[in-house]
N, C-alpha and C. Protein backbone atom coordinates (compact mmCIF):
# COMPACT_ATOMS: atom_id res chain seq x y z
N UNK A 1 150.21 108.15 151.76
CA UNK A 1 150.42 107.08 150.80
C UNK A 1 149.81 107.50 149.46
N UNK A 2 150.35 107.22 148.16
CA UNK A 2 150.15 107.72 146.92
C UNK A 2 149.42 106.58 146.65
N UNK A 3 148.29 106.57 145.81
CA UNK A 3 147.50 105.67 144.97
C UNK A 3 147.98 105.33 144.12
N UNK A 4 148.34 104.09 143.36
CA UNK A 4 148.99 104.42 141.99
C UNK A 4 148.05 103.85 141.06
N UNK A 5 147.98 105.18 140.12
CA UNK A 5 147.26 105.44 138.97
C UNK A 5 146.63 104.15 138.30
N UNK A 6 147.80 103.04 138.48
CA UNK A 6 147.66 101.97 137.82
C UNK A 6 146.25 101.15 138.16
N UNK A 7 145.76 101.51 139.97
CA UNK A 7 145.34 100.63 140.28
C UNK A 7 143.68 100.79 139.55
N UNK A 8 143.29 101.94 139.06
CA UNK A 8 142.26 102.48 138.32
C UNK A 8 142.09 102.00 137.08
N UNK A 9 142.85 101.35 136.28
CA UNK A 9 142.95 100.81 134.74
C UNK A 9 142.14 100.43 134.15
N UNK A 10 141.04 100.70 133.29
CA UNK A 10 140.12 99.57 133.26
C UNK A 10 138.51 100.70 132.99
N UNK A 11 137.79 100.37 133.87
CA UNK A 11 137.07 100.66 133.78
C UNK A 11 136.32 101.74 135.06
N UNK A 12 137.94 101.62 135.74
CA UNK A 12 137.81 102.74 137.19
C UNK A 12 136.66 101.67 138.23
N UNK A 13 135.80 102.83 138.24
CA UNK A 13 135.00 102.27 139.59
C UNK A 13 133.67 102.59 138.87
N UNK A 14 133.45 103.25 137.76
CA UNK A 14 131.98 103.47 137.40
C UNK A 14 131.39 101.89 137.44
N UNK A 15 130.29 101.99 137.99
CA UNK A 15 128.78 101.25 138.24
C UNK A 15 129.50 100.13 139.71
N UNK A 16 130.03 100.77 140.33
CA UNK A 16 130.40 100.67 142.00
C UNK A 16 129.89 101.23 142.74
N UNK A 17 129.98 100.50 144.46
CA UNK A 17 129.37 101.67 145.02
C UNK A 17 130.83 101.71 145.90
N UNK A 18 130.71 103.27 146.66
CA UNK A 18 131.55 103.44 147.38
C UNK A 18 130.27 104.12 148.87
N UNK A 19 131.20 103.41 149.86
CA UNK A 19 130.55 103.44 151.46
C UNK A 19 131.08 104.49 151.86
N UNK A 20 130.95 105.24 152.76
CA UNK A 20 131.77 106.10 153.50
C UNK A 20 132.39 105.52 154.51
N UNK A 21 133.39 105.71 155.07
CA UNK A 21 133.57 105.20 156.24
C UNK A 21 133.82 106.17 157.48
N UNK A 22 134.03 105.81 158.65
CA UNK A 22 133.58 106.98 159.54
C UNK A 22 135.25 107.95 159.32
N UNK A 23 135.91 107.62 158.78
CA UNK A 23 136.96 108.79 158.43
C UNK A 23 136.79 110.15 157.58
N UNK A 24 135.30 109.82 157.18
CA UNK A 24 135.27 110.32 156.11
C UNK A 24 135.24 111.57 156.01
N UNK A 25 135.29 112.06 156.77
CA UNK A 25 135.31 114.07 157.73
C UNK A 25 134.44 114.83 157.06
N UNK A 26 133.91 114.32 156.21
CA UNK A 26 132.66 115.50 155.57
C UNK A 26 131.27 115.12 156.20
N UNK A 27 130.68 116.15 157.03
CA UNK A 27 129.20 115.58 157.36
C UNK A 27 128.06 115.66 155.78
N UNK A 28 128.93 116.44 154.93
CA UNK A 28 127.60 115.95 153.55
C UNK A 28 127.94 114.46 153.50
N UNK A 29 129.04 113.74 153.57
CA UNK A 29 128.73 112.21 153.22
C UNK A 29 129.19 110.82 154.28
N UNK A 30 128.33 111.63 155.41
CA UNK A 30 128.25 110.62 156.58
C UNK A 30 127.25 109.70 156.43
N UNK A 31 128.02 108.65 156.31
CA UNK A 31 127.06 107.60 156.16
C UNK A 31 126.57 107.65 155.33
N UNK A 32 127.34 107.86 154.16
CA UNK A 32 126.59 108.13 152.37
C UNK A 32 126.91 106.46 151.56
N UNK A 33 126.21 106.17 150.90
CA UNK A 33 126.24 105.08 149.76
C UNK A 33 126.38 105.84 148.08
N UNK A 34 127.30 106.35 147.52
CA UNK A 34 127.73 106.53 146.19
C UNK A 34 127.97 105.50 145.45
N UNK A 35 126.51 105.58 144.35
CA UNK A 35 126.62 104.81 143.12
C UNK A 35 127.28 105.89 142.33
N UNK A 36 128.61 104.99 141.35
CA UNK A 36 129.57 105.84 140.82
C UNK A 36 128.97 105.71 138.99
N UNK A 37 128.61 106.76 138.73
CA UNK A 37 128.05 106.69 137.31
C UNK A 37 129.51 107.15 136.31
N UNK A 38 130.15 107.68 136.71
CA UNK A 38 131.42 107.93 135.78
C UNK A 38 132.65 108.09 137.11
N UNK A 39 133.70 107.59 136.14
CA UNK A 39 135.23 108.09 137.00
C UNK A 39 136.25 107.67 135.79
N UNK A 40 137.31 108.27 135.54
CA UNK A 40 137.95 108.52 134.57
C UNK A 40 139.58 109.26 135.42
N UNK A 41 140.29 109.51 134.04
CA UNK A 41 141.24 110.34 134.56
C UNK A 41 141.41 111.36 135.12
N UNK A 42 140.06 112.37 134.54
CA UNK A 42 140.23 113.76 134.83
C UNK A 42 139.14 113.78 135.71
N UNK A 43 137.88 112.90 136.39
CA UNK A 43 137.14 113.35 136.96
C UNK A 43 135.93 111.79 137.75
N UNK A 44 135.51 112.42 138.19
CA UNK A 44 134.35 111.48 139.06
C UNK A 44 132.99 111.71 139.30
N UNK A 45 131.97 110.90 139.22
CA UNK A 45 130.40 111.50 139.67
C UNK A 45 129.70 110.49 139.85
N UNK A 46 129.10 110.60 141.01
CA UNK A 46 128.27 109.44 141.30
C UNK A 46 126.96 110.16 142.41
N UNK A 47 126.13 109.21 142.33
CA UNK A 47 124.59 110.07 142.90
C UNK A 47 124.47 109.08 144.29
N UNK A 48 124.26 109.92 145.78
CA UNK A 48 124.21 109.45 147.03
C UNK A 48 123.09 108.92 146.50
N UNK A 49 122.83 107.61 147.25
CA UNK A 49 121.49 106.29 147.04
C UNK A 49 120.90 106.14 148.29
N UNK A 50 121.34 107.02 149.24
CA UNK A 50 120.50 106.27 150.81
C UNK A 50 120.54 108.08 151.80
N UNK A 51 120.06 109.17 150.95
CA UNK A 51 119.71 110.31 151.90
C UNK A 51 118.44 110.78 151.21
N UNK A 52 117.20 110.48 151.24
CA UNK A 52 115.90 110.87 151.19
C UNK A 52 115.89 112.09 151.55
N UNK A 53 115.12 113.31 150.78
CA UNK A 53 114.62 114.55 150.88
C UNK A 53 113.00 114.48 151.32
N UNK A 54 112.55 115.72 152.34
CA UNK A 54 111.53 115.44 152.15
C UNK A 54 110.59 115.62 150.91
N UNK A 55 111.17 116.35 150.38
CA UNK A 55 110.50 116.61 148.83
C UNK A 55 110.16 114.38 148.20
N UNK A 56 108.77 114.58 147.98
CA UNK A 56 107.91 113.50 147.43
C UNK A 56 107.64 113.38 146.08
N UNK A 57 108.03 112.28 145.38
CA UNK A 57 108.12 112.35 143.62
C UNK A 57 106.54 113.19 143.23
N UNK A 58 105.87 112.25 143.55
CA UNK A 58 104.51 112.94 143.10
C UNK A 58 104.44 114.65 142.89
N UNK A 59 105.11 115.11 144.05
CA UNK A 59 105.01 116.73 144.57
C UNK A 59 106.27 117.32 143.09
N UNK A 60 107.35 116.73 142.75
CA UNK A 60 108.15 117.41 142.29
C UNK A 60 107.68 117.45 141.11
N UNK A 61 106.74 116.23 140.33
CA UNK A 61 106.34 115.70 139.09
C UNK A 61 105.59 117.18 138.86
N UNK A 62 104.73 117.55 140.02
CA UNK A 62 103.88 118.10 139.69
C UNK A 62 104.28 120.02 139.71
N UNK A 63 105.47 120.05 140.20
CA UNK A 63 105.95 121.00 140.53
C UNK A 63 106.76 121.27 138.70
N UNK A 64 107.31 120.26 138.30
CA UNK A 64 107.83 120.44 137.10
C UNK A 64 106.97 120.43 135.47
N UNK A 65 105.58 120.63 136.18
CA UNK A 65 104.59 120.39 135.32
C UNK A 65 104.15 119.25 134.32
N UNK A 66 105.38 117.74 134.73
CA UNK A 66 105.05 116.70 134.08
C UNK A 66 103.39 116.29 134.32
N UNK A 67 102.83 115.69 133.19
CA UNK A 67 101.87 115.04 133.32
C UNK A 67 102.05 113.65 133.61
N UNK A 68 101.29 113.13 134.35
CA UNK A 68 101.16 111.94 134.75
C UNK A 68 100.14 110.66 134.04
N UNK A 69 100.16 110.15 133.47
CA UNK A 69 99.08 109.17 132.87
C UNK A 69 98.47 107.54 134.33
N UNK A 70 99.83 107.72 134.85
CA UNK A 70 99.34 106.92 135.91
C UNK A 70 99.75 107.64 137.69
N UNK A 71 99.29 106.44 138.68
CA UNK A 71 99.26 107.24 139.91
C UNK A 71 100.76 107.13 140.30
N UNK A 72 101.82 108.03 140.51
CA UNK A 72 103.20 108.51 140.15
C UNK A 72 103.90 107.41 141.61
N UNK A 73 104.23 106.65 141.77
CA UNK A 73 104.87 106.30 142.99
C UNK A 73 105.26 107.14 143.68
N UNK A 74 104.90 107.03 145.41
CA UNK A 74 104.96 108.04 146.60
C UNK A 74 106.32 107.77 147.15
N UNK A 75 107.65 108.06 146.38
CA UNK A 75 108.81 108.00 146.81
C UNK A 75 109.35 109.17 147.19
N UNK A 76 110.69 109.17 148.19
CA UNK A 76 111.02 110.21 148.42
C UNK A 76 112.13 110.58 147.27
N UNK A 77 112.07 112.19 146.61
CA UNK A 77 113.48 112.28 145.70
C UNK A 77 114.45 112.12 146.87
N UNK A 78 116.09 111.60 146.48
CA UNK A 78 117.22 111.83 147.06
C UNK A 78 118.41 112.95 146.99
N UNK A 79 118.76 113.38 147.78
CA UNK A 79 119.51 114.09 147.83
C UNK A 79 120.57 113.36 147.46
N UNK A 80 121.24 113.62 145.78
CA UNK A 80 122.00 112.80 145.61
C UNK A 80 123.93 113.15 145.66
N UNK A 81 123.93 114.73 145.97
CA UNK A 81 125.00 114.95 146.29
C UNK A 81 125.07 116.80 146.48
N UNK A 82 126.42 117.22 146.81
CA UNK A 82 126.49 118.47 146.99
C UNK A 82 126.72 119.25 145.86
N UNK A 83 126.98 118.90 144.65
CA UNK A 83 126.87 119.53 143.46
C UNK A 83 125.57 119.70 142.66
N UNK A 84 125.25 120.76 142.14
CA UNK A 84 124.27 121.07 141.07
C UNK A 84 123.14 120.44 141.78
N UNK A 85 122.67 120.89 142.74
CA UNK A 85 121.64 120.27 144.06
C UNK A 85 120.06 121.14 143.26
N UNK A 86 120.12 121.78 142.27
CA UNK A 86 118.89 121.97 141.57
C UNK A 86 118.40 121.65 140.41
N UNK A 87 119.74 120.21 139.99
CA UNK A 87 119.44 119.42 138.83
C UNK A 87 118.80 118.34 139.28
N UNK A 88 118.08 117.81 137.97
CA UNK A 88 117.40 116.11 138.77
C UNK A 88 118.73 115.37 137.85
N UNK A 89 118.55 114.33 138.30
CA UNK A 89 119.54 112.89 137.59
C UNK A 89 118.41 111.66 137.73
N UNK A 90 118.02 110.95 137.08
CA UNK A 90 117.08 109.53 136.90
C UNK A 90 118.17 108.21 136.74
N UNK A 91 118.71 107.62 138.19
CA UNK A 91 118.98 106.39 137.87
C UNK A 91 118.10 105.51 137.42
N UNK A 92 118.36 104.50 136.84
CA UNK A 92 117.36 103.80 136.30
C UNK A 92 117.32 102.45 135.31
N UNK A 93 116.71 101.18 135.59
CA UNK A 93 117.09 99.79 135.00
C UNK A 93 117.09 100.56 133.36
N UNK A 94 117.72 99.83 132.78
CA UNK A 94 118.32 99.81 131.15
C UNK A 94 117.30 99.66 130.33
N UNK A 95 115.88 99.57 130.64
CA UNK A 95 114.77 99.51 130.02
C UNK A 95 114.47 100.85 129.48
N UNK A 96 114.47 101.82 129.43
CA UNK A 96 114.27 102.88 129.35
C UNK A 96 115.89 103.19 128.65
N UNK A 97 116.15 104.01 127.75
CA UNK A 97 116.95 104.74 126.94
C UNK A 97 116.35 105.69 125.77
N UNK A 98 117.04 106.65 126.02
CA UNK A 98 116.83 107.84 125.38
C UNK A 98 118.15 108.09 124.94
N UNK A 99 118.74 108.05 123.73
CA UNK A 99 119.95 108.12 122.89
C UNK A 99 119.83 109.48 122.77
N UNK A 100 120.77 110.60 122.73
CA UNK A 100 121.79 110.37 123.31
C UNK A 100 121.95 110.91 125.12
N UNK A 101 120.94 110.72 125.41
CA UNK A 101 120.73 111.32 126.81
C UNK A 101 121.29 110.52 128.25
N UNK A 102 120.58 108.99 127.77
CA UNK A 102 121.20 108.19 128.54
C UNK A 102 122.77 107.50 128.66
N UNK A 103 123.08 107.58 129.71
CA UNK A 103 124.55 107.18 130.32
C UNK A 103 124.21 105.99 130.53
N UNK A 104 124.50 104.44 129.58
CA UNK A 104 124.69 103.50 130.40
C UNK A 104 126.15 102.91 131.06
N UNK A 105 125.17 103.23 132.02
CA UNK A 105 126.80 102.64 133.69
C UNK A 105 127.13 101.11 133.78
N UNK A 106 126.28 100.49 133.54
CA UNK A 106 126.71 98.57 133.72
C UNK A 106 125.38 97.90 133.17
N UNK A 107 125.85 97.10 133.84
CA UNK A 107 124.52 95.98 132.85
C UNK A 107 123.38 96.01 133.91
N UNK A 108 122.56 96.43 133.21
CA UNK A 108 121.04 96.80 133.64
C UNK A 108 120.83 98.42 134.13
N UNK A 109 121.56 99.01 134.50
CA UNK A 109 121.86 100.42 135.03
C UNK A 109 121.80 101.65 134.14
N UNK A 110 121.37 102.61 134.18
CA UNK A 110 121.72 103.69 133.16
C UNK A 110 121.06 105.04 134.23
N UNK A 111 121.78 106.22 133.40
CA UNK A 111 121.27 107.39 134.25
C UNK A 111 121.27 108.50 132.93
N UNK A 112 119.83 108.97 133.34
CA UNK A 112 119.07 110.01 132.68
C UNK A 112 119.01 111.37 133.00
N UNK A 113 119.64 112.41 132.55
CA UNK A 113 119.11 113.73 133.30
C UNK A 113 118.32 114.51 132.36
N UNK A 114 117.20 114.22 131.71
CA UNK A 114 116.44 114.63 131.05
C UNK A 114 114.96 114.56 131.32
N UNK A 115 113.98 115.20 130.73
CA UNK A 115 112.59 115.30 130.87
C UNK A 115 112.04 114.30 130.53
N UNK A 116 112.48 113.20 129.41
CA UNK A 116 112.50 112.15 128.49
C UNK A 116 112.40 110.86 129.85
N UNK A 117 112.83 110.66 130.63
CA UNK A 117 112.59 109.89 131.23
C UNK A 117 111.77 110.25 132.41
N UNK A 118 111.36 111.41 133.21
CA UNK A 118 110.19 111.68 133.47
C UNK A 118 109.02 111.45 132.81
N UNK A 119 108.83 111.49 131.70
CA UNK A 119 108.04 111.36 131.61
C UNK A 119 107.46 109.97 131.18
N UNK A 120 108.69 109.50 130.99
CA UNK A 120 108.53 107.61 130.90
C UNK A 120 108.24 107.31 132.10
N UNK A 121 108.52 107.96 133.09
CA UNK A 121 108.21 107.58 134.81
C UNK A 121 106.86 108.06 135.42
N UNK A 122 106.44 108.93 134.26
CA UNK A 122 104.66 108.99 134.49
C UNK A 122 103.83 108.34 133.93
N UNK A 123 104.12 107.24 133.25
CA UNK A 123 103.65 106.54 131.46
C UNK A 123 103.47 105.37 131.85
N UNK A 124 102.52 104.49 130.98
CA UNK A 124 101.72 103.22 131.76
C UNK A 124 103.10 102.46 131.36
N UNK A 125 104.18 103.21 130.79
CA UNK A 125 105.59 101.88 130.76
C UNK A 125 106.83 102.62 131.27
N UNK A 126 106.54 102.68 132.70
CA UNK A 126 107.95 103.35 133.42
C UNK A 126 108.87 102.23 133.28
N UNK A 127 110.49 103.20 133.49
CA UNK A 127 111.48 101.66 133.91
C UNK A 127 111.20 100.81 134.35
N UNK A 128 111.25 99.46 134.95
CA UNK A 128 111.06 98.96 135.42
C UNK A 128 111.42 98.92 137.21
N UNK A 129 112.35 99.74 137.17
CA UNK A 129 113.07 100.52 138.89
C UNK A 129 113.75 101.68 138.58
N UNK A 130 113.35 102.90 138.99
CA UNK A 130 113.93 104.05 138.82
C UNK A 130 113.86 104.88 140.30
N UNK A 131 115.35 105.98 140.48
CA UNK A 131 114.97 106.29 141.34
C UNK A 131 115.54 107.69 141.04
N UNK A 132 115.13 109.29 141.86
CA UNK A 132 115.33 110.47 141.44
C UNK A 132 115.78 111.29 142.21
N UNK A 133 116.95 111.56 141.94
CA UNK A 133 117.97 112.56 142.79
C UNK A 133 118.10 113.78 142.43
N UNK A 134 118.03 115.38 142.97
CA UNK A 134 118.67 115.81 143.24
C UNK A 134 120.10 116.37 143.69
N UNK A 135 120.81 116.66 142.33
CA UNK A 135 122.14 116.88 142.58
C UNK A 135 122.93 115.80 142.65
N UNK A 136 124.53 116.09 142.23
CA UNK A 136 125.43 114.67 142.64
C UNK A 136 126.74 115.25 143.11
N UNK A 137 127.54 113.97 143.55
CA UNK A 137 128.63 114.17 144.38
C UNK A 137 129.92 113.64 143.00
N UNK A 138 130.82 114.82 142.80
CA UNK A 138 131.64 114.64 141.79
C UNK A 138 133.15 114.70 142.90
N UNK A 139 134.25 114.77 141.83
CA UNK A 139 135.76 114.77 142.32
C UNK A 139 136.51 115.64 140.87
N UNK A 140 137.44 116.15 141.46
CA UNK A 140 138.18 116.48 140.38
C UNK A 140 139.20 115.40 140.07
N UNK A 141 140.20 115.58 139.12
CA UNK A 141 140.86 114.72 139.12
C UNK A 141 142.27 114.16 139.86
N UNK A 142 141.95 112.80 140.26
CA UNK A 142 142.77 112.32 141.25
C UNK A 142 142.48 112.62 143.01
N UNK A 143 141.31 113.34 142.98
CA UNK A 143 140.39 113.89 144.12
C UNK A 143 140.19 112.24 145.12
N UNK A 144 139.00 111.56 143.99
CA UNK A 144 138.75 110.39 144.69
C UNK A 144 139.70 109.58 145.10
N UNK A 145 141.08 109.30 144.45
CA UNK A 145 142.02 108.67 144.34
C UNK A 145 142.77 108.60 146.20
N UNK A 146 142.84 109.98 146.24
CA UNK A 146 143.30 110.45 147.43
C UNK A 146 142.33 110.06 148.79
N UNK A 147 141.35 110.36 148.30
CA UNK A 147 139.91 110.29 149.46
C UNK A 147 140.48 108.80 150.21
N UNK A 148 140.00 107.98 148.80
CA UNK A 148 140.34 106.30 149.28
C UNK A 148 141.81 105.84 149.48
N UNK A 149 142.80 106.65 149.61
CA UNK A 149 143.66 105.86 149.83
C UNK A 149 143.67 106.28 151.62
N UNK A 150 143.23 107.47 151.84
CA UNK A 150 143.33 108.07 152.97
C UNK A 150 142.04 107.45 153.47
N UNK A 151 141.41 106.16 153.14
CA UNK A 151 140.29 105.08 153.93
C UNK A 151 138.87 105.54 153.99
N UNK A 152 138.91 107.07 153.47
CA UNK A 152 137.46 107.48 153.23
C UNK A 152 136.66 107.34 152.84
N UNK A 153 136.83 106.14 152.11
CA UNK A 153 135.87 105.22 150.95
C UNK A 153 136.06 103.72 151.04
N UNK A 154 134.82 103.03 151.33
CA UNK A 154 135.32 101.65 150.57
C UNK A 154 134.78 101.23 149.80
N UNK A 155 134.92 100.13 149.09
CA UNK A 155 134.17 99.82 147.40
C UNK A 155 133.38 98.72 147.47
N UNK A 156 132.25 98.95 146.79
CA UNK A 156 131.80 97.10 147.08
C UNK A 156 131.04 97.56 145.38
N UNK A 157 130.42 96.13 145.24
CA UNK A 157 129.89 95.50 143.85
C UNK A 157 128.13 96.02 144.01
N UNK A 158 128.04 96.84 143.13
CA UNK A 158 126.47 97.30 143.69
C UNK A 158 125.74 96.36 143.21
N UNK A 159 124.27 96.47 143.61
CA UNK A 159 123.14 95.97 143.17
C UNK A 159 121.67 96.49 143.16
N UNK A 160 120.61 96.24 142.79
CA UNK A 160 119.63 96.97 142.65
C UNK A 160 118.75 96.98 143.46
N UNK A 161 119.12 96.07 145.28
CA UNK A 161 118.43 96.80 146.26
C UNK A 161 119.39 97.57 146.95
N UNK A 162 120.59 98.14 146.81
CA UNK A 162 121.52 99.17 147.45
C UNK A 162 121.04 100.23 146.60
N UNK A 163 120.53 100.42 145.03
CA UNK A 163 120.52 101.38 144.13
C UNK A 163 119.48 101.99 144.43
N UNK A 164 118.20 101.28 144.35
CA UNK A 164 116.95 101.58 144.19
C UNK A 164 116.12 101.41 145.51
N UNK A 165 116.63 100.51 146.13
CA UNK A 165 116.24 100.57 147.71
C UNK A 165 115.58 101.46 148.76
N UNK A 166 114.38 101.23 149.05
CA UNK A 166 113.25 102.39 150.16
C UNK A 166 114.16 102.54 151.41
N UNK A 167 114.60 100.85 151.98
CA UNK A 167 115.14 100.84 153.07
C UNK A 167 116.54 102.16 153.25
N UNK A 168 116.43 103.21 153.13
CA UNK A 168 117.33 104.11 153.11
C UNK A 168 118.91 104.07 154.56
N UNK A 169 117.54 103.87 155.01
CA UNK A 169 118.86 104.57 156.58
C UNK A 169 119.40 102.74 156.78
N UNK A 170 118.98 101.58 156.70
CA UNK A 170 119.53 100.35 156.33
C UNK A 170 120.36 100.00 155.21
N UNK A 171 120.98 101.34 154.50
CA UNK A 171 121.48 100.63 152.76
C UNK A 171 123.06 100.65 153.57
N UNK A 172 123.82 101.63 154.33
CA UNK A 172 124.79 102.14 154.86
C UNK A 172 125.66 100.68 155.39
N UNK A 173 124.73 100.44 156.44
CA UNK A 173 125.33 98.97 157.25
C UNK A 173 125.33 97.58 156.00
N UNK A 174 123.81 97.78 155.38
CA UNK A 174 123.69 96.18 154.15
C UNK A 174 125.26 96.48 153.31
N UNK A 175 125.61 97.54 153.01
CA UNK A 175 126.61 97.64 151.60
C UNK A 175 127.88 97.30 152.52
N UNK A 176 127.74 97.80 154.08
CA UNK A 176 128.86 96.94 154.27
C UNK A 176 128.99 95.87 154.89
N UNK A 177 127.85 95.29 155.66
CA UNK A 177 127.94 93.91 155.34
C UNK A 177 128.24 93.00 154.04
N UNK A 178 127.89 93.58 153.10
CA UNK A 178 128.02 93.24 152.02
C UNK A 178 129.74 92.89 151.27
N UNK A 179 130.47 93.35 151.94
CA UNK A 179 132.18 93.87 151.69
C UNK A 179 132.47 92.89 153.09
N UNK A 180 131.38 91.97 154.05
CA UNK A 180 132.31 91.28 154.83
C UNK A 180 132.72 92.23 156.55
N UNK A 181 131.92 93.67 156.14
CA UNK A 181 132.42 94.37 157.02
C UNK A 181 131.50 94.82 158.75
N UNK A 182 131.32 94.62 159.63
CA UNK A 182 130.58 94.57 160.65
C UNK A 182 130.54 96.10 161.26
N UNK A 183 129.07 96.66 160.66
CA UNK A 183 129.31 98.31 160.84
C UNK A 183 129.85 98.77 162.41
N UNK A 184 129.22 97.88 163.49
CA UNK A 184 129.65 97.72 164.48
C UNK A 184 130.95 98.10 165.11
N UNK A 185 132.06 97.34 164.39
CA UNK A 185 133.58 97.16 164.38
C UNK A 185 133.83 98.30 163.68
N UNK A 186 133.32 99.75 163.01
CA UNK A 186 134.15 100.63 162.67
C UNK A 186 134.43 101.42 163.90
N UNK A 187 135.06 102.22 164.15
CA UNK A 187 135.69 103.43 164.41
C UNK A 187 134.75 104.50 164.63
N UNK A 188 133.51 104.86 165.33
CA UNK A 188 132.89 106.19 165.23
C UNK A 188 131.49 105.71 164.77
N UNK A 189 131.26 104.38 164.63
CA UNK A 189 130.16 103.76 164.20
C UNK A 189 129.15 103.54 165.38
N UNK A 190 129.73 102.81 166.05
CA UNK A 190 128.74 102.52 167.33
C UNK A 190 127.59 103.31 167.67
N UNK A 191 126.44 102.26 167.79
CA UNK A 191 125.16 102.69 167.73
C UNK A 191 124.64 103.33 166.76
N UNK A 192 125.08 102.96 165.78
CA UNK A 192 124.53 103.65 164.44
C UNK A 192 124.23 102.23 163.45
N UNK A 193 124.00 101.49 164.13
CA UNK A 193 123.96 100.04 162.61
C UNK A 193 122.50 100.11 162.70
């Protein structure tokens, strides 16, 4: 079945999330939650929100020689996709902007891949919710288009405990409860909610 182009018009899917669903035949995004920071005609990118690395913010802060002015929150970075897996990306509430660095994605949302917001994330005035990935998951064009028509994706309306959220291995089943959907009742799901 062909997607038609039309159904993208607008503003696509950037500041969405897309679920995996168990069709999704790639084990990089089993059981992945993609917040979509861009999608367009020619392309797609969005940063996985629910696969924790063991790598620890504190450890990377300090690995990248940021200074810290306060005690750095003990989060895990995320593995945020299979591309450019030795870049950082800083999702992060709209409090924080750095022109022209920051991408804002929707209202309250923006994403940083700069030092500029590290170091706002060591500073007695971090974002107010930020979270730090490693790498992201892109498409070429008309890539994603195909994925989801072939059910590999479904879409729901994000928010900022699916974005920013500790509960990691719980974001998978909430986003689709969230769409109405009972992780239970998929296909290849069982015993995994």
């Amino acid at each position: 079945m062909d997607l038609d182009r039309k159904t993208f018009d607008g503003p696509y899917l950037k500041g969405k999330i897309l679920i995996a669903s168990p069709l999704i035949g790639d084990p990089r995004f089993d059981r992945s939650i993609v917040f979509m920071c861009a999608h367009g005609d020619d392309h797609a990118m969005g940063i996985i929100v629910n696969k924790p690395m063991r790598l620890r913010l504190p450890t990377l802060f300090e690995q990248l020689g940021v200074k810290s002015e306060i005690e750095v929150a003990d989060r895990a970075v995320l593995d945020g996709g299979p591309v450019d897996r030795d870049r950082g990306f800083v999702l992060h509430s709209d409090d924080f902007e750095h022109q022209p660095a920051t991408l804002k994605i929707s209202a309250g949302l923006a994403l940083t891949a700069t030092n500029d917001v590290l170091e706002a994330m060591a500073s007695p005035s971090p974002p107010r919710r930020s979270t730090m990935a490693l790498g992201y998951a892109g498409w070429e064009a008309g890539q994603l288009e195909e994925e989801i028509a072939a059910n590999a994706w479904l879409i729901a309306e994000a928010d900022e405990d699916l974005v920013f959220g500790e509960s990691h291995e719980a974001k998978w089943a909430a986003a689709l409860r969230k769409i109405g959907v009972n992780p239970e009742h998929l296909t290849g799901a069982s015993g995994h909610a």
